[in-house]
C-alpha atoms as a PDB file:
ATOM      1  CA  UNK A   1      15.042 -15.725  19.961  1.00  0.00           C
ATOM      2  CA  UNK A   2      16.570 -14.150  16.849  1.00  0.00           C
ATOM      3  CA  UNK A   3      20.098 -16.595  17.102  1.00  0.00           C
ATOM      4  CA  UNK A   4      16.860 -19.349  16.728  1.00  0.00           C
ATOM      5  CA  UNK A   5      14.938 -18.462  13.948  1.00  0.00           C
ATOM      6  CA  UNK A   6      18.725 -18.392  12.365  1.00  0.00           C
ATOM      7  CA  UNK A   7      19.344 -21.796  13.031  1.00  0.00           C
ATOM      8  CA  UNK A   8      15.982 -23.365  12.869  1.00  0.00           C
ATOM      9  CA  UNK A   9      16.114 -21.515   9.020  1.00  0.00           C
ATOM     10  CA  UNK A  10      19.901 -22.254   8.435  1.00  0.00           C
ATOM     11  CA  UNK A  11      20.565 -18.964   7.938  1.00  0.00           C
ATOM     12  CA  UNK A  12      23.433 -16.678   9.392  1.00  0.00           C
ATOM     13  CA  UNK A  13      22.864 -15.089  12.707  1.00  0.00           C
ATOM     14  CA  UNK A  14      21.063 -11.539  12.784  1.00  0.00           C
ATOM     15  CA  UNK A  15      23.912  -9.022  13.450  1.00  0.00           C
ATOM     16  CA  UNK A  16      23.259  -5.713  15.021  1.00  0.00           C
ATOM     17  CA  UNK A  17      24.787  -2.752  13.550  1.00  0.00           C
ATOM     18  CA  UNK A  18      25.376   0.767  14.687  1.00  0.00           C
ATOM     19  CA  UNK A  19      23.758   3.522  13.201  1.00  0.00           C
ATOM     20  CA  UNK A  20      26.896   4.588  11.070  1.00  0.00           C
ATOM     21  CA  UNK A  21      27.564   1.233   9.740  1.00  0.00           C
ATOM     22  CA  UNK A  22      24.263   1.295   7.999  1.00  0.00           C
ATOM     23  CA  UNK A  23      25.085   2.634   4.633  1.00  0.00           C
ATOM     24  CA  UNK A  24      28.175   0.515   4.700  1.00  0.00           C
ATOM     25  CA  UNK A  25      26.808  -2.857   5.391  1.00  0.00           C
ATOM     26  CA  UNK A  26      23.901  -1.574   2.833  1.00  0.00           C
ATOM     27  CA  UNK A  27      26.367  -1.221   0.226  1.00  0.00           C
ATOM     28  CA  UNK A  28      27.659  -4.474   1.083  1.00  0.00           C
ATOM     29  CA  UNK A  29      24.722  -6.415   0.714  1.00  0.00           C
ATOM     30  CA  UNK A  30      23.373  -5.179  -2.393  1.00  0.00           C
ATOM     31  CA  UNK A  31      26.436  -5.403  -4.429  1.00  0.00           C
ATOM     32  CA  UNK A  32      26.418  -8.436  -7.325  1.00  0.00           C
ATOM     33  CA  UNK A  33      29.198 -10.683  -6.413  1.00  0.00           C
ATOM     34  CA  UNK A  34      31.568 -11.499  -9.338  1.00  0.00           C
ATOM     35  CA  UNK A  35      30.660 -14.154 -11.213  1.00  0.00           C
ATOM     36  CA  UNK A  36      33.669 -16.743 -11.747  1.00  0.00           C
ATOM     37  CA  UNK A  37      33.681 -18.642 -15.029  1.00  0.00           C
ATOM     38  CA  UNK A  38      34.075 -21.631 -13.177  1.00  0.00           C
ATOM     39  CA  UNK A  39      30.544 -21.251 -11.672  1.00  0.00           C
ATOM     40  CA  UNK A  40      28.782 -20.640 -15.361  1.00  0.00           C
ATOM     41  CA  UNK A  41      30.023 -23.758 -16.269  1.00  0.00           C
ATOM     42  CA  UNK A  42      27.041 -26.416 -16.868  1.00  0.00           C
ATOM     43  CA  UNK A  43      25.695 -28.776 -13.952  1.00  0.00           C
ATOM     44  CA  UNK A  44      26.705 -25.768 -11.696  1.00  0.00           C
ATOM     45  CA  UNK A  45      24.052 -25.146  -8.973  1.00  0.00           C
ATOM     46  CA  UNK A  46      24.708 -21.418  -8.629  1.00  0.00           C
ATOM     47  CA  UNK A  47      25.521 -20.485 -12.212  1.00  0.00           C
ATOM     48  CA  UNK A  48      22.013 -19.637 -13.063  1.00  0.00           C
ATOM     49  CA  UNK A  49      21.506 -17.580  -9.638  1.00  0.00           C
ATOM     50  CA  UNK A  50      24.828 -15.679  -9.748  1.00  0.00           C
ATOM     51  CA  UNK A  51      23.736 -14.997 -13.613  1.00  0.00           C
ATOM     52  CA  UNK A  52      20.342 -13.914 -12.822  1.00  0.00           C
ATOM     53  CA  UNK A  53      21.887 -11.820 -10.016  1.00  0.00           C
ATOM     54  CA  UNK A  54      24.620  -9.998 -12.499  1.00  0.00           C
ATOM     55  CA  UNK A  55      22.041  -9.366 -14.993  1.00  0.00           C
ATOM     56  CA  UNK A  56      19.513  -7.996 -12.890  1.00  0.00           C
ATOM     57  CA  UNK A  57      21.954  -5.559 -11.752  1.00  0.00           C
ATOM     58  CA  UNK A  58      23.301  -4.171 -15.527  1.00  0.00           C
ATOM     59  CA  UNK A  59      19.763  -4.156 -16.182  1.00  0.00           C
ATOM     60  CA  UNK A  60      18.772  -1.637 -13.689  1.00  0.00           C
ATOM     61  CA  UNK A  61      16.276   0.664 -14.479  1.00  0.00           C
ATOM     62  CA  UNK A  62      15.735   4.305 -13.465  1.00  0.00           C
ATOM     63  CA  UNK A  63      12.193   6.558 -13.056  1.00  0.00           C
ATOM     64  CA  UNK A  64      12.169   7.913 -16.192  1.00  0.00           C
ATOM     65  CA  UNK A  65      11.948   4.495 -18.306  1.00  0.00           C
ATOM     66  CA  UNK A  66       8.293   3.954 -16.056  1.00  0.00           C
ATOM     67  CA  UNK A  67       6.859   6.530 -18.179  1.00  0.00           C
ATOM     68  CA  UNK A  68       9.165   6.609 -21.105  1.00  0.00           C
ATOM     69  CA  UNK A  69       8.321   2.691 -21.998  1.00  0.00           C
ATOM     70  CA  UNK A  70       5.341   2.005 -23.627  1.00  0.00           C
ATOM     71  CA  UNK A  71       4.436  -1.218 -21.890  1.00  0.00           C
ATOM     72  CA  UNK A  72       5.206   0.529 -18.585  1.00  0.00           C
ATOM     73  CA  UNK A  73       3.380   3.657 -19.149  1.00  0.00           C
ATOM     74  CA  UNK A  74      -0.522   3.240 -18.881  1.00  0.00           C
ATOM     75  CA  UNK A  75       0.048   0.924 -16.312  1.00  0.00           C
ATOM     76  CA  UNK A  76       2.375   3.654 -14.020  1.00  0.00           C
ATOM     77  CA  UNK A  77      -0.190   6.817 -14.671  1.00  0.00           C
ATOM     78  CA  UNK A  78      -3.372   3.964 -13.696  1.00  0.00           C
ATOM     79  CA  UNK A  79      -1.176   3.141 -10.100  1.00  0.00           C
ATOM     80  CA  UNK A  80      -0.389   6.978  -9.623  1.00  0.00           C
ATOM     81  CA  UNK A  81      -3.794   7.574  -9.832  1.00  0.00           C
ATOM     82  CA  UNK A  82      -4.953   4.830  -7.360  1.00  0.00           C
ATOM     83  CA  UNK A  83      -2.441   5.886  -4.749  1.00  0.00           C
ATOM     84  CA  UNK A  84      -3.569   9.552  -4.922  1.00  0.00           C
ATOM     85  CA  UNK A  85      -7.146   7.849  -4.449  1.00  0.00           C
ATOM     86  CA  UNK A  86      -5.960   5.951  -1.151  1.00  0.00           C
ATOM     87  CA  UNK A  87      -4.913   8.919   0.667  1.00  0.00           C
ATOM     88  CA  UNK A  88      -7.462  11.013  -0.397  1.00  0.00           C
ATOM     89  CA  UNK A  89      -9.890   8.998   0.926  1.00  0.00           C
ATOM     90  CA  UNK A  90      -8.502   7.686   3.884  1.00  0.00           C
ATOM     91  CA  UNK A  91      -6.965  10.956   5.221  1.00  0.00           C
ATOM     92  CA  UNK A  92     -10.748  12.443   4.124  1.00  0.00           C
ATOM     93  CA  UNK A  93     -12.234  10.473   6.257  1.00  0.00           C
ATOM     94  CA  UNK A  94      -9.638  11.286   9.203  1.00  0.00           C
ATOM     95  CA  UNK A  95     -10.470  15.242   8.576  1.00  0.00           C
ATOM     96  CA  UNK A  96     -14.110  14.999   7.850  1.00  0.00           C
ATOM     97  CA  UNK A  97     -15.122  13.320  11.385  1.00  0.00           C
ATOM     98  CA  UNK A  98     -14.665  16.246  13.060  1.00  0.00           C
ATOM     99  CA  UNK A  99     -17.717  17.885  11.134  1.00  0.00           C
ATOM    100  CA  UNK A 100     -19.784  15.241  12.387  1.00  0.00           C
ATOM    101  CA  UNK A 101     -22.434  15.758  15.631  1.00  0.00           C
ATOM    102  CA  UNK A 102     -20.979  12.804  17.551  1.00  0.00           C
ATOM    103  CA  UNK A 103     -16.936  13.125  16.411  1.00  0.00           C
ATOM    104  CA  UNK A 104     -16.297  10.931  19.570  1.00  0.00           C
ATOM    105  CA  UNK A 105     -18.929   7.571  18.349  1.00  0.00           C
ATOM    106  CA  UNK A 106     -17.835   8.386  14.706  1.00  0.00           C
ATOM    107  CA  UNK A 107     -14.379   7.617  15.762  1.00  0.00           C
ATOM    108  CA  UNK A 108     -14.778   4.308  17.687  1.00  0.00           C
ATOM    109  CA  UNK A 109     -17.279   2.789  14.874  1.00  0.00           C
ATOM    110  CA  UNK A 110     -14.575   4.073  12.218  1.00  0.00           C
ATOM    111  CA  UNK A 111     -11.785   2.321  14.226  1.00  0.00           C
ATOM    112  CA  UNK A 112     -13.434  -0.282  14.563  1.00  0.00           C
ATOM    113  CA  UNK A 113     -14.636  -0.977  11.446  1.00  0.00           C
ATOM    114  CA  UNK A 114     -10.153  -0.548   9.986  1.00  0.00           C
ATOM    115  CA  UNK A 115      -9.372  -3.288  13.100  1.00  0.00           C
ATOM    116  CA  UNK A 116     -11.514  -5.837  11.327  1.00  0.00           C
ATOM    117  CA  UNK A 117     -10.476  -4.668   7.804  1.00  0.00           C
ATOM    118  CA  UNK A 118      -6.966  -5.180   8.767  1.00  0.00           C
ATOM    119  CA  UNK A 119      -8.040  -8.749  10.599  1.00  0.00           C
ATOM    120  CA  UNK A 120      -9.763 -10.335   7.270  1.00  0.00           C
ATOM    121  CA  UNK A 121      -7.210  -8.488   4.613  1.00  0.00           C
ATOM    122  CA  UNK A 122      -5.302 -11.339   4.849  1.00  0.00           C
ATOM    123  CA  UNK A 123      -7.787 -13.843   4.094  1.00  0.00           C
ATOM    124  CA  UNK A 124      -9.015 -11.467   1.161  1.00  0.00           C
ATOM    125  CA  UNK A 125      -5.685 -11.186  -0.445  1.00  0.00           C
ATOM    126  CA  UNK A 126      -5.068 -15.221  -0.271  1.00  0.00           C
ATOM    127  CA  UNK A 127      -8.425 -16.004  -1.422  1.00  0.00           C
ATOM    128  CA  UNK A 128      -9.343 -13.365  -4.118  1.00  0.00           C
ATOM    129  CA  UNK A 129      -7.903 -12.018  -6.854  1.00  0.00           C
ATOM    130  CA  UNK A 130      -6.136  -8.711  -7.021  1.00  0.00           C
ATOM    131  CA  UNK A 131      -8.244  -6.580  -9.788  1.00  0.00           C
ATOM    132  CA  UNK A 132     -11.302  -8.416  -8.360  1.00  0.00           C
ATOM    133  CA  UNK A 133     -11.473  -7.559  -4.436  1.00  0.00           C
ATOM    134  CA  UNK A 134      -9.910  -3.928  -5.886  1.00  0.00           C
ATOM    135  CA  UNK A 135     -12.944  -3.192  -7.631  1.00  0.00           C
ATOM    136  CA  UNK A 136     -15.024  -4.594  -4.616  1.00  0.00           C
ATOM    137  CA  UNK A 137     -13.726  -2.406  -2.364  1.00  0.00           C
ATOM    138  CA  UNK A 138     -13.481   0.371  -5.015  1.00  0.00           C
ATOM    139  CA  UNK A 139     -17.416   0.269  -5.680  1.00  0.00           C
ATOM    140  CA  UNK A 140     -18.201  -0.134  -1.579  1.00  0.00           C
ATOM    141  CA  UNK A 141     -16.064   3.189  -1.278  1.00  0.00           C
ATOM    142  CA  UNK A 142     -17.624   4.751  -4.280  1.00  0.00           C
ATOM    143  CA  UNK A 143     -21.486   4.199  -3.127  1.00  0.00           C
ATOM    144  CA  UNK A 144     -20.519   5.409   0.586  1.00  0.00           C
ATOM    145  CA  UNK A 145     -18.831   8.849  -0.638  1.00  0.00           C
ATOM    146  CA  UNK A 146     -21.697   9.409  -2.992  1.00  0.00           C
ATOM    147  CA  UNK A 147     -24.851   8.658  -0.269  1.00  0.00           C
ATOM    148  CA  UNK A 148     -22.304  10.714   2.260  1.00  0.00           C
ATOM    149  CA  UNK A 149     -22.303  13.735  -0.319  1.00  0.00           C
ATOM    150  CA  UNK A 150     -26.108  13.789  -0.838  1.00  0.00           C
ATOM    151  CA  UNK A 151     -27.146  13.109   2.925  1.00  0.00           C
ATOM    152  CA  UNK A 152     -28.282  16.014   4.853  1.00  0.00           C
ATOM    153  CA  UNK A 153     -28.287  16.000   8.708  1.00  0.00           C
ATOM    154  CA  UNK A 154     -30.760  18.604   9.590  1.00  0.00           C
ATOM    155  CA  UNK A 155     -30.523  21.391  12.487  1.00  0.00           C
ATOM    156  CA  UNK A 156     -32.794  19.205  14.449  1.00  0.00           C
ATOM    157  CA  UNK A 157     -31.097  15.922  14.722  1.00  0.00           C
ATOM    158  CA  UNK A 158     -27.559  17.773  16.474  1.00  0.00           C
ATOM    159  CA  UNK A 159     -27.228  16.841  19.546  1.00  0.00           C
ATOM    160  CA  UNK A 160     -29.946  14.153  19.425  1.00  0.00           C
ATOM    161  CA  UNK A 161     -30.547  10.710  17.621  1.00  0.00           C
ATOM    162  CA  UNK A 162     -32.054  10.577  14.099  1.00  0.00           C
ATOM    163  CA  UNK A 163     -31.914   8.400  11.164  1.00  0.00           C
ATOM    164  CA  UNK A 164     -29.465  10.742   9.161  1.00  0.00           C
ATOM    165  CA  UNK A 165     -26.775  10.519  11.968  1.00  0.00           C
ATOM    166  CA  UNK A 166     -27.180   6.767  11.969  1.00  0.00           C
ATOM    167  CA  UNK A 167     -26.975   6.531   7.692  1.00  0.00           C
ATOM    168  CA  UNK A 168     -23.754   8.945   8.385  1.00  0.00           C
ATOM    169  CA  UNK A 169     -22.186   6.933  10.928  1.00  0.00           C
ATOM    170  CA  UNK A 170     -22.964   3.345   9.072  1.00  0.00           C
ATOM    171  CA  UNK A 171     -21.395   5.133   5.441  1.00  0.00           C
ATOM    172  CA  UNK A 172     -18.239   6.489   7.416  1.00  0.00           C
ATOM    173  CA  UNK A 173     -17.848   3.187   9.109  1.00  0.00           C
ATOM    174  CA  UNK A 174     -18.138   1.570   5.665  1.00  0.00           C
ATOM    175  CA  UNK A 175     -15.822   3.416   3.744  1.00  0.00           C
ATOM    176  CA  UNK A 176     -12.874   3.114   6.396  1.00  0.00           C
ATOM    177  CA  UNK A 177     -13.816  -0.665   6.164  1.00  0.00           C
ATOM    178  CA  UNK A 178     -13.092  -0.349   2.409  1.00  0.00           C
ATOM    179  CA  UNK A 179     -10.553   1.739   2.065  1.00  0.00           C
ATOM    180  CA  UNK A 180      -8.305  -0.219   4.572  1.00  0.00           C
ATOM    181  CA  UNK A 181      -8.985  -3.444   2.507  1.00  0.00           C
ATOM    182  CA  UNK A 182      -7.794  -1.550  -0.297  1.00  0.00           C
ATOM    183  CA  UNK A 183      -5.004  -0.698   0.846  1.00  0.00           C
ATOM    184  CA  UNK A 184      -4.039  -3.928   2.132  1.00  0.00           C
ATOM    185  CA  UNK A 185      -4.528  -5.626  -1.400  1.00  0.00           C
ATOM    186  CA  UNK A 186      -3.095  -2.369  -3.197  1.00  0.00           C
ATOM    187  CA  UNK A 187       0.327  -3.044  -1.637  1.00  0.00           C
ATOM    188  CA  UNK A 188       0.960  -6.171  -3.010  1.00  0.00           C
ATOM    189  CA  UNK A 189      -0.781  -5.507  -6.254  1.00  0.00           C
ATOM    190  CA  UNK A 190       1.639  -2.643  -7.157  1.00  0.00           C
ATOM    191  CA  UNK A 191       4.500  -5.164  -6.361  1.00  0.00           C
ATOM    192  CA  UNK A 192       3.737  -7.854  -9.070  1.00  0.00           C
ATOM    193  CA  UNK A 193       3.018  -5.137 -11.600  1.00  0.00           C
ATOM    194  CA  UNK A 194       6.409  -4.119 -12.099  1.00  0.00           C
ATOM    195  CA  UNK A 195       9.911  -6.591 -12.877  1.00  0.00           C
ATOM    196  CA  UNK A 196      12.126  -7.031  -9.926  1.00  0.00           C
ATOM    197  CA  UNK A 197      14.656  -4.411 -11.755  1.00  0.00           C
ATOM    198  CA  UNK A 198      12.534  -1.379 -11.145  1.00  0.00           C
ATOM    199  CA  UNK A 199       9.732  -2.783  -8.383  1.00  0.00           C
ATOM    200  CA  UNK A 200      10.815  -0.536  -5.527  1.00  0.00           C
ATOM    201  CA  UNK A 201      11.395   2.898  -8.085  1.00  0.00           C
ATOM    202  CA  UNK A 202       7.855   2.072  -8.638  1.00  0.00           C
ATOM    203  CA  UNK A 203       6.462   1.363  -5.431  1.00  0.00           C
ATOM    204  CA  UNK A 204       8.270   4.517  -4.409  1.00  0.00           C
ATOM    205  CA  UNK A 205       7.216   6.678  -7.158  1.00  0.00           C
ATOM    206  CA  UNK A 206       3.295   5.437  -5.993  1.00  0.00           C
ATOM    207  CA  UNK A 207       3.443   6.034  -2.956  1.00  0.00           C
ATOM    208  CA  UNK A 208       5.637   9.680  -3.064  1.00  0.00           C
ATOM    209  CA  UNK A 209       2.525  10.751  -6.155  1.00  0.00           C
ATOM    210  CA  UNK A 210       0.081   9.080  -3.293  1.00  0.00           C
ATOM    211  CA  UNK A 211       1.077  11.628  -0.830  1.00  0.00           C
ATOM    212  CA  UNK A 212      -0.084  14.441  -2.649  1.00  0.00           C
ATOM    213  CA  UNK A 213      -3.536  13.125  -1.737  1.00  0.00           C
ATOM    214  CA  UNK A 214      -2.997  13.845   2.098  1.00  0.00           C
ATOM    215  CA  UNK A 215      -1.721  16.963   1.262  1.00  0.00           C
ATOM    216  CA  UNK A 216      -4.979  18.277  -0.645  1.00  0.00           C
ATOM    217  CA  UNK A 217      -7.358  16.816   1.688  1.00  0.00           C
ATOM    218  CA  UNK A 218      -7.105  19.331   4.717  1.00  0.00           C
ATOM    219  CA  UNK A 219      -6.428  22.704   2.384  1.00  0.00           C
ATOM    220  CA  UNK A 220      -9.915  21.196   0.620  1.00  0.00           C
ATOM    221  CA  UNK A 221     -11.673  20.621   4.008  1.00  0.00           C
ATOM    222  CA  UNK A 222     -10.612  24.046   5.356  1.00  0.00           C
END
């Protein structure tokens, strides 16, 4: 199947390599070929590829110019902040479910409700745009975590059926819902904020600051 796609794509065949020859064959691939002066010369197909190549690699970047750069800056510390909000609240959900009457239902609507988040993220991503279906899904979660603070199951309603169980349930399901579509669209919206030179520092440097958030959420619950 692989040797396939190769051909059908014109592209060299998928190789396997051993565990070992990883960093090797890493090291390989990412290096900037040489750029002969015979391919910068004008009408050349791959002078302005091999040039954009060479550049991009003098013109690497490291983690300190995301915050030293002014341009950069605001726009790092805004992401680092939205990360730490998507694992707060989707590992908070996680850890909270077991506080509910009915952890078993709360679980299948909640799983549920990230299956079809996951199926229509797609559709979302292609059809919206970015800062748009962000703040969408950003004021969905915002209104569920606020009616989920201020509801009160009573003493009388564990074990059976009442309307506060039901407004829980709905809220939880909800805010997995948005949170997953959040995610989805977050992904790809940290991606075209940064230039290819420093994309995956940045991406990395997100999501590392992100995990922080799954980190507080259990010593909070507990």
């Amino acid at each position: 199947m692989l040797r396939k796609i190769s051909i059908t794509n014109n592209r060299p065949p998928f190789r396997f390599h051993l565990i070992g020859e990883i960093p090797l064959y890493n090291r390989e691939v990412s290096m900037a070929p040489p750029c002969p002066a015979s391919a910068l010369k004008r009408g050349n197909p791959l002078s302005k590829n091999l040039k954009a190549i060479k550049d991009m690699t003098l013109n690497a970047k490291g983690y300190f110019d995301l915050i030293l750069e002014r341009k950069l800056r605001n726009r790092t510390l805004l992401l680092l902040y939205i990360w730490f909000i998507r694992y707060y609240v989707y590992f908070g959900i996680q850890f909270s479910l077991a506080q509910y009457d009915d952890f078993y239902l709360s679980l299948i609507f909640t799983a549920c409700g990230e299956v079809v988040a996951n199926l229509i993220g797609a559709p979302i991503k292609l059809n919206l745009r970015r800062r748009t279906s962000l703040s969408c899904t950003l004021v969905l979660m915002i209104v569920c975590s606020v009616v989920l603070s201020k509801l009160q199951v009573e003493s009388v309603c564990m074990g059976g059926n009442c309307l506060q169980q039901d407004v829980e349930t709905v809220c939880a399901t909800l805010l997995k819902f948005g949170i997953t579509i959040y995610i989805a669209i977050l992904v790809t919206y940290t991606s075209e904020q940064y230039p290819t030179a420093m994309r995956a520092k940045a991406y990395g440097l997100c999501m590392t600051f992100g995990k922080i958030g799954s980190v507080v959420v259990p010593i909070q619950i507990n």
